[in-house]
PDB file of N, CA and C in Angstrom:
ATOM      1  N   UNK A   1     -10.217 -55.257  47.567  1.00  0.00           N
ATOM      2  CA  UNK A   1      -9.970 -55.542  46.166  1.00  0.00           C
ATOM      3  C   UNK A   1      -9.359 -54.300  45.525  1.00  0.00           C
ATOM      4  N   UNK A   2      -8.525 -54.746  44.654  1.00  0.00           N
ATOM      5  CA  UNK A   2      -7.832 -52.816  43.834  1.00  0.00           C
ATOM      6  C   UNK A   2      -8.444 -53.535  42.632  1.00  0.00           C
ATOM      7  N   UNK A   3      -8.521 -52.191  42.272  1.00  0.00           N
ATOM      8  CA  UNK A   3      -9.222 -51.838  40.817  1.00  0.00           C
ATOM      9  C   UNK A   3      -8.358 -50.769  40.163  1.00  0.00           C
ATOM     10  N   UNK A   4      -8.178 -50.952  38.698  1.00  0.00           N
ATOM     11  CA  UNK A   4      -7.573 -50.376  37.584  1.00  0.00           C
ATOM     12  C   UNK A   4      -8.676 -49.191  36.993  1.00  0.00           C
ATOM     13  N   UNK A   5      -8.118 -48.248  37.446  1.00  0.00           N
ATOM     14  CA  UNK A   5      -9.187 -47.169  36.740  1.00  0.00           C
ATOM     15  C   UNK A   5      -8.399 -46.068  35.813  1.00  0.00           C
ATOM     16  N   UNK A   6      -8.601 -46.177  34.242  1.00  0.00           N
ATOM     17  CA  UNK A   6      -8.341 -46.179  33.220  1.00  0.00           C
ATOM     18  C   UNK A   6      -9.113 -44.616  32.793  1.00  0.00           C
ATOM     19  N   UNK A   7      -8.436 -44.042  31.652  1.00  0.00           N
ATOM     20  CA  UNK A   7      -8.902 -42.940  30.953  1.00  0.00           C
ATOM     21  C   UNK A   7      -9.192 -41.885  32.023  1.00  0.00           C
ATOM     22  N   UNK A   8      -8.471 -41.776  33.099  1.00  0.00           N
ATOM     23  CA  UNK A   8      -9.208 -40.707  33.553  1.00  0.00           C
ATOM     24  C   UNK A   8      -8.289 -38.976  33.204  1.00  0.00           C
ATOM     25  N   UNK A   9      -8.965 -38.205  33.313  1.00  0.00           N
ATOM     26  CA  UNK A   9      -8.487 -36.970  33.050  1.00  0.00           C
ATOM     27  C   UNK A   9      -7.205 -36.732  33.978  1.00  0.00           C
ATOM     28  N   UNK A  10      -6.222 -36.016  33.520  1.00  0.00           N
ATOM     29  CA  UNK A  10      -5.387 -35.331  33.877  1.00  0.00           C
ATOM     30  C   UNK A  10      -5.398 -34.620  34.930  1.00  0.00           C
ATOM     31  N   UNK A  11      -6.729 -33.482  34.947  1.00  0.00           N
ATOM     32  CA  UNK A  11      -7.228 -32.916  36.247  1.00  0.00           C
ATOM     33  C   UNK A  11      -7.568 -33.707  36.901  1.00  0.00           C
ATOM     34  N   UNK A  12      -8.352 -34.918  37.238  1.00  0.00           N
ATOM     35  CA  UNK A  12      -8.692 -35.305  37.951  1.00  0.00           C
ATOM     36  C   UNK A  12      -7.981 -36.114  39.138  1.00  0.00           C
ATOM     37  N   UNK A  13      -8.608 -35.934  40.614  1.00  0.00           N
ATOM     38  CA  UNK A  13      -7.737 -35.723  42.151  1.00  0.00           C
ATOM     39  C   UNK A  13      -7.718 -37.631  42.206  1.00  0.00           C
ATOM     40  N   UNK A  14      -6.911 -37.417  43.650  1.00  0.00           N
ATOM     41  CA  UNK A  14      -6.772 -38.652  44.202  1.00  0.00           C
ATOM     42  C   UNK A  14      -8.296 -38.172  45.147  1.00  0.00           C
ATOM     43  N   UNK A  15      -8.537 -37.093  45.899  1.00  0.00           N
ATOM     44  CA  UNK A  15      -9.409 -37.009  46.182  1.00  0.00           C
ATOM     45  C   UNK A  15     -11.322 -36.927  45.518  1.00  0.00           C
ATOM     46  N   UNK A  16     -10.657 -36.537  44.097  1.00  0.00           N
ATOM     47  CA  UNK A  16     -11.855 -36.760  43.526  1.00  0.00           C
ATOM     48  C   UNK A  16     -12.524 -38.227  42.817  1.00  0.00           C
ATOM     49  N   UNK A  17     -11.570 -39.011  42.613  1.00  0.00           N
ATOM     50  CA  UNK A  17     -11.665 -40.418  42.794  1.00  0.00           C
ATOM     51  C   UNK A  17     -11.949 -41.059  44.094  1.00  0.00           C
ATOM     52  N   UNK A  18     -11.593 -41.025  45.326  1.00  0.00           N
ATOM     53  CA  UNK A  18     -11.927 -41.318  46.595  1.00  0.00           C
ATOM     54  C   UNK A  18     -13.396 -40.994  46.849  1.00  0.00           C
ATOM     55  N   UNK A  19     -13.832 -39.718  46.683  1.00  0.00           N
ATOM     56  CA  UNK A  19     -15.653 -39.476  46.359  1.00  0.00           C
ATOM     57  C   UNK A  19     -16.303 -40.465  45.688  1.00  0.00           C
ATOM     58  N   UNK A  20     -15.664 -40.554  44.508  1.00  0.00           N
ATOM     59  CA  UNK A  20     -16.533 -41.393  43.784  1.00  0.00           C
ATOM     60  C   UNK A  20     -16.711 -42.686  44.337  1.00  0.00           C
ATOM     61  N   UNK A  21     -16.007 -43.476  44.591  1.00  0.00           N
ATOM     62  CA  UNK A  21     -15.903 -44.984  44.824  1.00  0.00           C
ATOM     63  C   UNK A  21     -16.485 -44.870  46.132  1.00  0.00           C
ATOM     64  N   UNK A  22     -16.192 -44.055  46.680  1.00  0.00           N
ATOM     65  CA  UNK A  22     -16.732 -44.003  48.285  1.00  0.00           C
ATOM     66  C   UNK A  22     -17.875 -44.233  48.320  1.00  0.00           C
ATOM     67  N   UNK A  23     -18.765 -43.501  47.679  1.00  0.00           N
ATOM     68  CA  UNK A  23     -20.402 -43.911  47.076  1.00  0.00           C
ATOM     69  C   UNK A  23     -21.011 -45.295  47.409  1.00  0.00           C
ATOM     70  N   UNK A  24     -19.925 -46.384  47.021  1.00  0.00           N
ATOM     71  CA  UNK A  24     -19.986 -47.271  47.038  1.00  0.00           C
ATOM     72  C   UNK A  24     -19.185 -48.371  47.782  1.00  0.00           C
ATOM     73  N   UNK A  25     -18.668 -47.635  48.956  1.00  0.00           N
ATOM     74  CA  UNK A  25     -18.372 -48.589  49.730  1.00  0.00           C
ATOM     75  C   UNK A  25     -16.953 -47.857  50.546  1.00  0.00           C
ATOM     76  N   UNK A  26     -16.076 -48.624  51.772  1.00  0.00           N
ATOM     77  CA  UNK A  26     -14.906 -47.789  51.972  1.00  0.00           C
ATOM     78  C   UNK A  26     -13.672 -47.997  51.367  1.00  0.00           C
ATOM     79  N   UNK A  27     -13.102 -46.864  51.560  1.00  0.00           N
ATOM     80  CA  UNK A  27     -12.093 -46.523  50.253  1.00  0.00           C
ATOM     81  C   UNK A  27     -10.770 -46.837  50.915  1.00  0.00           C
ATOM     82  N   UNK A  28      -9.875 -47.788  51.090  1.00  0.00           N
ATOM     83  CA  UNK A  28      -8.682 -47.929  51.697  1.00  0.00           C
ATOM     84  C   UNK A  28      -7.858 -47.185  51.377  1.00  0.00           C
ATOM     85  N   UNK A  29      -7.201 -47.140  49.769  1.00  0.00           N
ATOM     86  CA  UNK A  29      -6.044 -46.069  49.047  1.00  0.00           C
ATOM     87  C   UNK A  29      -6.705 -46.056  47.724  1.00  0.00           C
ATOM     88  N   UNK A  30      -6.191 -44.661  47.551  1.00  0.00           N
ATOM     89  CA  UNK A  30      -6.174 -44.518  45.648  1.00  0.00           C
ATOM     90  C   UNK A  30      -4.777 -43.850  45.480  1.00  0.00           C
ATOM     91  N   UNK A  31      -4.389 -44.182  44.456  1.00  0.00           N
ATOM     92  CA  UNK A  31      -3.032 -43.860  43.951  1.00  0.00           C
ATOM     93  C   UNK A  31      -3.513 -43.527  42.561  1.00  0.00           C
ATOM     94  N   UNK A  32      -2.886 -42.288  42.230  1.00  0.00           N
ATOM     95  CA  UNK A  32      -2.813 -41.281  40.468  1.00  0.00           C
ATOM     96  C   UNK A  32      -1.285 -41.766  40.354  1.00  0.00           C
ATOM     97  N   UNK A  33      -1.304 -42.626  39.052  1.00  0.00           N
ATOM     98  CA  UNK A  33       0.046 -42.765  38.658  1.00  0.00           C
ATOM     99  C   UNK A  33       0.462 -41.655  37.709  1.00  0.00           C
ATOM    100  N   UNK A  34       1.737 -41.026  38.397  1.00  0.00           N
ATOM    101  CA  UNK A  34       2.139 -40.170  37.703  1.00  0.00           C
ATOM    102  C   UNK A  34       3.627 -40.787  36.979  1.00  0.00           C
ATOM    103  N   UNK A  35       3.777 -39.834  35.881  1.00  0.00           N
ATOM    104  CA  UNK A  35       5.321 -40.236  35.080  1.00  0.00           C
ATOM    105  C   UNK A  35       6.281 -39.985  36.228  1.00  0.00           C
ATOM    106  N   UNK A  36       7.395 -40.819  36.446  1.00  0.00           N
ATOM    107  CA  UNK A  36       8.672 -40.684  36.945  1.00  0.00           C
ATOM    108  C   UNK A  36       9.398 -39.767  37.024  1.00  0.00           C
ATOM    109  N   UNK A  37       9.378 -39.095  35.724  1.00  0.00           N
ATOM    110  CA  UNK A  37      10.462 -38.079  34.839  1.00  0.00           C
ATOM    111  C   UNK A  37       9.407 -36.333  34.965  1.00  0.00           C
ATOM    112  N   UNK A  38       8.032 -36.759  34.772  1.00  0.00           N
ATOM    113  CA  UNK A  38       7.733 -35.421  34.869  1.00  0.00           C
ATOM    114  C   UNK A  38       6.913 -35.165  35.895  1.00  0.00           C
ATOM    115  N   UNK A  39       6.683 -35.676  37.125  1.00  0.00           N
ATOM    116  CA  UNK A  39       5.477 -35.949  37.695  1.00  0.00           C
ATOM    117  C   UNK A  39       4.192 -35.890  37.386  1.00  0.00           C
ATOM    118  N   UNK A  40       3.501 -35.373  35.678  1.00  0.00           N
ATOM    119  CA  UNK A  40       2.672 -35.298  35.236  1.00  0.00           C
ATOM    120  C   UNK A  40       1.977 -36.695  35.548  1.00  0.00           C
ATOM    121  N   UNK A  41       0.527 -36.482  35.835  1.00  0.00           N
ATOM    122  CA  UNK A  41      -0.339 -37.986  35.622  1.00  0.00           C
ATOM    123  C   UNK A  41      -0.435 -38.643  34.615  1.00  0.00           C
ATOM    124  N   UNK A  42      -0.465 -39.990  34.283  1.00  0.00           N
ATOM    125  CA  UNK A  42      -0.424 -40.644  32.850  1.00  0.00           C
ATOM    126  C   UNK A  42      -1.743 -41.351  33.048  1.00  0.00           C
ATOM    127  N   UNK A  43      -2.443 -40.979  33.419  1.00  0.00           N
ATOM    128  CA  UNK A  43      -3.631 -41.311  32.701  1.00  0.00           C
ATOM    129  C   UNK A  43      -4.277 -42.455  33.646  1.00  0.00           C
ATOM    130  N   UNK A  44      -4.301 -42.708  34.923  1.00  0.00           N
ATOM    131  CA  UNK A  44      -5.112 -44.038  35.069  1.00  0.00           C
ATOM    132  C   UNK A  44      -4.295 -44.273  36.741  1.00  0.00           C
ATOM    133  N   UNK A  45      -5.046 -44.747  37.316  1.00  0.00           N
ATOM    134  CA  UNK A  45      -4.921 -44.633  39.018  1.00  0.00           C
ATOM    135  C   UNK A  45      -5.345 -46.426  39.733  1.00  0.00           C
ATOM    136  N   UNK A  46      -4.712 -46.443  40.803  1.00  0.00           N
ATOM    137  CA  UNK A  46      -5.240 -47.698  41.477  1.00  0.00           C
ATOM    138  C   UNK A  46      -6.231 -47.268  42.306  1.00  0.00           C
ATOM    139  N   UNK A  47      -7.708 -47.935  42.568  1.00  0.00           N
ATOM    140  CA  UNK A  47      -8.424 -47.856  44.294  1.00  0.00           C
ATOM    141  C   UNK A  47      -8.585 -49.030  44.592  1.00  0.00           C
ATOM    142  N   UNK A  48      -8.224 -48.922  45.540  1.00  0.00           N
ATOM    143  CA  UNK A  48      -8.252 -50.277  46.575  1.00  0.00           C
ATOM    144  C   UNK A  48      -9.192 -50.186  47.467  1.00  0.00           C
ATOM    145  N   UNK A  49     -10.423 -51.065  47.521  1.00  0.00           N
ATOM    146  CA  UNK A  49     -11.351 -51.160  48.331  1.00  0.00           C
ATOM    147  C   UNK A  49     -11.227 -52.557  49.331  1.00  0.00           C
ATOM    148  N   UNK A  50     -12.005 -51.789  50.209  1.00  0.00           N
ATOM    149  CA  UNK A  50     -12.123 -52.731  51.756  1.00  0.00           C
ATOM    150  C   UNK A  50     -12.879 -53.860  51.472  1.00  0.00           C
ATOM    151  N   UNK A  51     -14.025 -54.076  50.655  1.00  0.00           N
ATOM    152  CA  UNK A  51     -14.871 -55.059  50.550  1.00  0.00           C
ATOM    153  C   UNK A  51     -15.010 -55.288  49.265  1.00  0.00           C
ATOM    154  N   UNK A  52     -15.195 -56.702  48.853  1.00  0.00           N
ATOM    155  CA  UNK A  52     -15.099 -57.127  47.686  1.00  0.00           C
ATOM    156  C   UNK A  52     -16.619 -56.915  47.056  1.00  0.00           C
ATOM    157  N   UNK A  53     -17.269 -57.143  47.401  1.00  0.00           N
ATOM    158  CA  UNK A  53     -18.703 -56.752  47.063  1.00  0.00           C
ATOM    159  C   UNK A  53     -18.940 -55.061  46.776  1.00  0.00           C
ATOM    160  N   UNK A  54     -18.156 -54.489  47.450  1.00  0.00           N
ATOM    161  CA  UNK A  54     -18.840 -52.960  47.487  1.00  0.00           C
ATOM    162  C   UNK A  54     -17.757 -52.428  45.920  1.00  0.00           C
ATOM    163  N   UNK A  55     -16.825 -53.244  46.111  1.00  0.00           N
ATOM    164  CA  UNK A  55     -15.648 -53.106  45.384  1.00  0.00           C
ATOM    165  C   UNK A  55     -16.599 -53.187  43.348  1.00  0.00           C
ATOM    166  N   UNK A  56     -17.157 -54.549  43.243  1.00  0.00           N
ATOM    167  CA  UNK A  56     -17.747 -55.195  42.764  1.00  0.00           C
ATOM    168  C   UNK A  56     -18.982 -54.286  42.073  1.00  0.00           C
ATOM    169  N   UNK A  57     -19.173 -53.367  43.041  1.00  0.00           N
ATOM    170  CA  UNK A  57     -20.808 -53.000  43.153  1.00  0.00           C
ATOM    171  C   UNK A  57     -19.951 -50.942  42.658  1.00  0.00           C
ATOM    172  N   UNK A  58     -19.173 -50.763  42.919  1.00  0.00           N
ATOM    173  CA  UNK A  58     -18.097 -49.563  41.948  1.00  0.00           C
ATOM    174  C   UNK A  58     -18.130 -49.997  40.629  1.00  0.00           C
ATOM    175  N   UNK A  59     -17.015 -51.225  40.256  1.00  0.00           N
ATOM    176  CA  UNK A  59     -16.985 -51.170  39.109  1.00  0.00           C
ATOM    177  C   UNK A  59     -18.207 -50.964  38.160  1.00  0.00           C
ATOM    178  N   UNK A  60     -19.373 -51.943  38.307  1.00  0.00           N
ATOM    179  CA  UNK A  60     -20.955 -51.508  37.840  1.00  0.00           C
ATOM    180  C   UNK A  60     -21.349 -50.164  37.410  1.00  0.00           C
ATOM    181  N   UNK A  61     -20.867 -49.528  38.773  1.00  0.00           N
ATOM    182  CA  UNK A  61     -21.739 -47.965  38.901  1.00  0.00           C
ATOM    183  C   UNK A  61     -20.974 -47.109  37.874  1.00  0.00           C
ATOM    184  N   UNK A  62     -19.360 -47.774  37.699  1.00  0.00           N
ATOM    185  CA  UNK A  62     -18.133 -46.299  37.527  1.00  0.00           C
ATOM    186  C   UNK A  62     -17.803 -46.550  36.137  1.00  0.00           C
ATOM    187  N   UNK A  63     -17.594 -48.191  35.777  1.00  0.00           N
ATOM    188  CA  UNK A  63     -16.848 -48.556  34.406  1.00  0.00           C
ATOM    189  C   UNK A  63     -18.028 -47.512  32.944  1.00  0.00           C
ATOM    190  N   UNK A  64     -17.427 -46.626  32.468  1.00  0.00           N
ATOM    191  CA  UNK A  64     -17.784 -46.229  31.554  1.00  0.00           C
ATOM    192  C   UNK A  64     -18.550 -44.937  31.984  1.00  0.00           C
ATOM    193  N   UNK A  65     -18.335 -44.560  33.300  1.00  0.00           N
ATOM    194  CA  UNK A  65     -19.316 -43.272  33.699  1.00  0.00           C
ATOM    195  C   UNK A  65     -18.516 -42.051  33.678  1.00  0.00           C
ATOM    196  N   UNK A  66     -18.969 -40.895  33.283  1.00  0.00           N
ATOM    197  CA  UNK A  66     -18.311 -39.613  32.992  1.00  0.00           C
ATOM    198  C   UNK A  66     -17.698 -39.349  34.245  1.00  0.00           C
ATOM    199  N   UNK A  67     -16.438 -38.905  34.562  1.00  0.00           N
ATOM    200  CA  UNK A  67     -15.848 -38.080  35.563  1.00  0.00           C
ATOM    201  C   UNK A  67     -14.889 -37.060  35.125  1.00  0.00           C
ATOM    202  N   UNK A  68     -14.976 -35.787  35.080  1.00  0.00           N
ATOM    203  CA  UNK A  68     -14.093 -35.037  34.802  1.00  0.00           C
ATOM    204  C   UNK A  68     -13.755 -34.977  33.249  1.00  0.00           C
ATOM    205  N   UNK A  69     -14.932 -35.285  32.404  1.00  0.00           N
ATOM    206  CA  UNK A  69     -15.178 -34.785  30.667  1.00  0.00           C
ATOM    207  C   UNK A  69     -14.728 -36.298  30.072  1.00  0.00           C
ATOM    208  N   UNK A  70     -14.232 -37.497  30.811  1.00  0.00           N
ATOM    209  CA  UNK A  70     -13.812 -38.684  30.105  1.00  0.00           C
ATOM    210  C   UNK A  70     -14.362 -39.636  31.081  1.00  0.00           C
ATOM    211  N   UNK A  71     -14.827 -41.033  29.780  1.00  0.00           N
ATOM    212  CA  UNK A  71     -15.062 -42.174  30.222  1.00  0.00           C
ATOM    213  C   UNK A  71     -14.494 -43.129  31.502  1.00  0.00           C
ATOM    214  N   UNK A  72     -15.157 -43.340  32.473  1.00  0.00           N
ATOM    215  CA  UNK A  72     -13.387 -44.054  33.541  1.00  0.00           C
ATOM    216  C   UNK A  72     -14.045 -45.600  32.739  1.00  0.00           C
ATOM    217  N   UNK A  73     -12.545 -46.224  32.926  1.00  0.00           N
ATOM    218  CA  UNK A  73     -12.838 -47.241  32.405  1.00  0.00           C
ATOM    219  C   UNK A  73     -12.333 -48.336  33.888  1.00  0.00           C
ATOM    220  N   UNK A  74     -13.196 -48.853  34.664  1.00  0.00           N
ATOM    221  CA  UNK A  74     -12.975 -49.482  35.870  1.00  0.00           C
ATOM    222  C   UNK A  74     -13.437 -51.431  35.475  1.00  0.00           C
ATOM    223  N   UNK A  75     -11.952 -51.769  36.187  1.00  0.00           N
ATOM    224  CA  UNK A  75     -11.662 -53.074  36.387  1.00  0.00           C
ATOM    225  C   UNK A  75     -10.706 -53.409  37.286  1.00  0.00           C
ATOM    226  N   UNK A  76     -11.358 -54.871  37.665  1.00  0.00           N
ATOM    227  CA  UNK A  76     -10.456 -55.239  38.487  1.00  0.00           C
ATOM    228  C   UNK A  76      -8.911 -55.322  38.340  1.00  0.00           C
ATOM    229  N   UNK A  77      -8.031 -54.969  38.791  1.00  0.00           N
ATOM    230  CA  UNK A  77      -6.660 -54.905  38.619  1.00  0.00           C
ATOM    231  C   UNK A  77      -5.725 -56.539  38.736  1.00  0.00           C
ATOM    232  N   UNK A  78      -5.284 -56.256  37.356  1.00  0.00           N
ATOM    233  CA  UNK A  78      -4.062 -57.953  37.560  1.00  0.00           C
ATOM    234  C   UNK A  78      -2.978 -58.063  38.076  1.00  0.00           C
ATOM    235  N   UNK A  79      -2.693 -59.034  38.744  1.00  0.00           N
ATOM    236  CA  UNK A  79      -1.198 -58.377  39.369  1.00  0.00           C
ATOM    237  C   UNK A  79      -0.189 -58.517  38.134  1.00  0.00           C
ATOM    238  N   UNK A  80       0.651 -57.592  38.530  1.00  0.00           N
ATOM    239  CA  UNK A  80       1.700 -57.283  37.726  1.00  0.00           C
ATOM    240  C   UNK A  80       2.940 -58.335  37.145  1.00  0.00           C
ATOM    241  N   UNK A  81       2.706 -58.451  36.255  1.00  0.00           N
ATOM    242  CA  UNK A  81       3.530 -59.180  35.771  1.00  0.00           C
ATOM    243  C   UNK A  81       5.297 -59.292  35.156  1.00  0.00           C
ATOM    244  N   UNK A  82       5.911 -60.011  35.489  1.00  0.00           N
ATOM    245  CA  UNK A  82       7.209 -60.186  35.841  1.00  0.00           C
ATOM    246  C   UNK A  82       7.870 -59.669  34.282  1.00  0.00           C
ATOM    247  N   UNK A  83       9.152 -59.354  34.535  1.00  0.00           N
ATOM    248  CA  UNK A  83       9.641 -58.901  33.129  1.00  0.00           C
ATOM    249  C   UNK A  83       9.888 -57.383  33.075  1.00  0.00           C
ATOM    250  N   UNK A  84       9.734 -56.843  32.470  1.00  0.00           N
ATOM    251  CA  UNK A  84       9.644 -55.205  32.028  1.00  0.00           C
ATOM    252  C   UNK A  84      10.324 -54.940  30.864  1.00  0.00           C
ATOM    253  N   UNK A  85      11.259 -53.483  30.668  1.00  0.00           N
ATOM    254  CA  UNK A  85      11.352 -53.386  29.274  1.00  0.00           C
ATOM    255  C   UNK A  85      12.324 -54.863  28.452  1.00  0.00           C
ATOM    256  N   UNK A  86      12.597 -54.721  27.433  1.00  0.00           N
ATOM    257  CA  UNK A  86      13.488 -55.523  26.620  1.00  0.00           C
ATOM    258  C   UNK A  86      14.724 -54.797  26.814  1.00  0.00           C
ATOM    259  N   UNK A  87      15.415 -54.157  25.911  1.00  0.00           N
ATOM    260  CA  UNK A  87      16.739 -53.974  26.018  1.00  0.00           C
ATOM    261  C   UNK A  87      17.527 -54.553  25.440  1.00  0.00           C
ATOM    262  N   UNK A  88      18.545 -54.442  26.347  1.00  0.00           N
ATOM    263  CA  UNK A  88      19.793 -55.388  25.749  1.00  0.00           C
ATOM    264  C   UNK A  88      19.975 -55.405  24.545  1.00  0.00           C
ATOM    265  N   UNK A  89      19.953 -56.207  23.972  1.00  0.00           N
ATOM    266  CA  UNK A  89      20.991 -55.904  22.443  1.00  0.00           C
ATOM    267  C   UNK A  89      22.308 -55.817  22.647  1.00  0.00           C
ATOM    268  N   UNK A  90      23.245 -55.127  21.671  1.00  0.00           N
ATOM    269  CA  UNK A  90      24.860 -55.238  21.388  1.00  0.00           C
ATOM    270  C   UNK A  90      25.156 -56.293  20.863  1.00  0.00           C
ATOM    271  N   UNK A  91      25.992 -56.246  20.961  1.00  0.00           N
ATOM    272  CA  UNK A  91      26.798 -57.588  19.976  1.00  0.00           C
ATOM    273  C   UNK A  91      27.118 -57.136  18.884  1.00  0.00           C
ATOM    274  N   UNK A  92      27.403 -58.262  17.879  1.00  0.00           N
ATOM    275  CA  UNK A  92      27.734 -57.779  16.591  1.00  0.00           C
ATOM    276  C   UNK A  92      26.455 -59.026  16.391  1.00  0.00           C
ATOM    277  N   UNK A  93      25.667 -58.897  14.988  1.00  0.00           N
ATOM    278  CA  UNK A  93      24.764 -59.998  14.540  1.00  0.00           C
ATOM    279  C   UNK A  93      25.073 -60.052  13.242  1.00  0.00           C
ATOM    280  N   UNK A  94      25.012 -61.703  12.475  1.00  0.00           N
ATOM    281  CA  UNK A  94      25.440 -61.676  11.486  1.00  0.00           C
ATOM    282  C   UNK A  94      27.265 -61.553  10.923  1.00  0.00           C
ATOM    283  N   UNK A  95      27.262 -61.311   9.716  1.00  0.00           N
ATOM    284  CA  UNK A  95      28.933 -60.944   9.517  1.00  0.00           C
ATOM    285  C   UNK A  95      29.683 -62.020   9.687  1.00  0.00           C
ATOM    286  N   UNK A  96      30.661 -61.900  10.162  1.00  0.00           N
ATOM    287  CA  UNK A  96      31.641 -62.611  10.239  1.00  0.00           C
ATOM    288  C   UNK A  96      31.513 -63.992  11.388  1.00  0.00           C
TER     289      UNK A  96
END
């Protein structure tokens, strides 16, 4: 199961997230999403766990528990949905 883990600190590792969840079960991947443009972290990471129960039995332990001076905020992850920015525009609107 992947899980959306939210608010987490800036400092905080792919490895220090892997500890945590590990606690509770095995840890397949975690990914720190970082910005594109600056490689800085933006705030919030995927873990993907092996078992849905242990997976299940994280969110419980983690959603709202201190790591690294901020709240993590842990949920199950939605898949991503189709679309992205807007854009476009031009034309002329109106007028003539």
């Amino acid at each position: 199961m992947k899980l959306y883990v939210g608010n987490i600190s800036f400092d905080t590792s792919e490895d220090t997230l892997r500890n945590a969840f590990a606690e509770h079960g095995d840890v397949e991947e975690v990914a720190v999403i970082t910005d594109r443009d600056t490689g800085r972290p933006r705030g919030f990471a995927f873990v993907t766990m092996r078992d849905d129960n242990a997976a299940r039995a994280a969110i419980d332990a983690l959603n709202g528990k201190d790591l690294d001076g901020r709240a993590l905020n842990v949920n199950e992850a939605r898949a991503k949905t189709g679309g992205g920015g807007g854009g476009g525009g031009g034309g002329r609107r109106g007028g003539w």
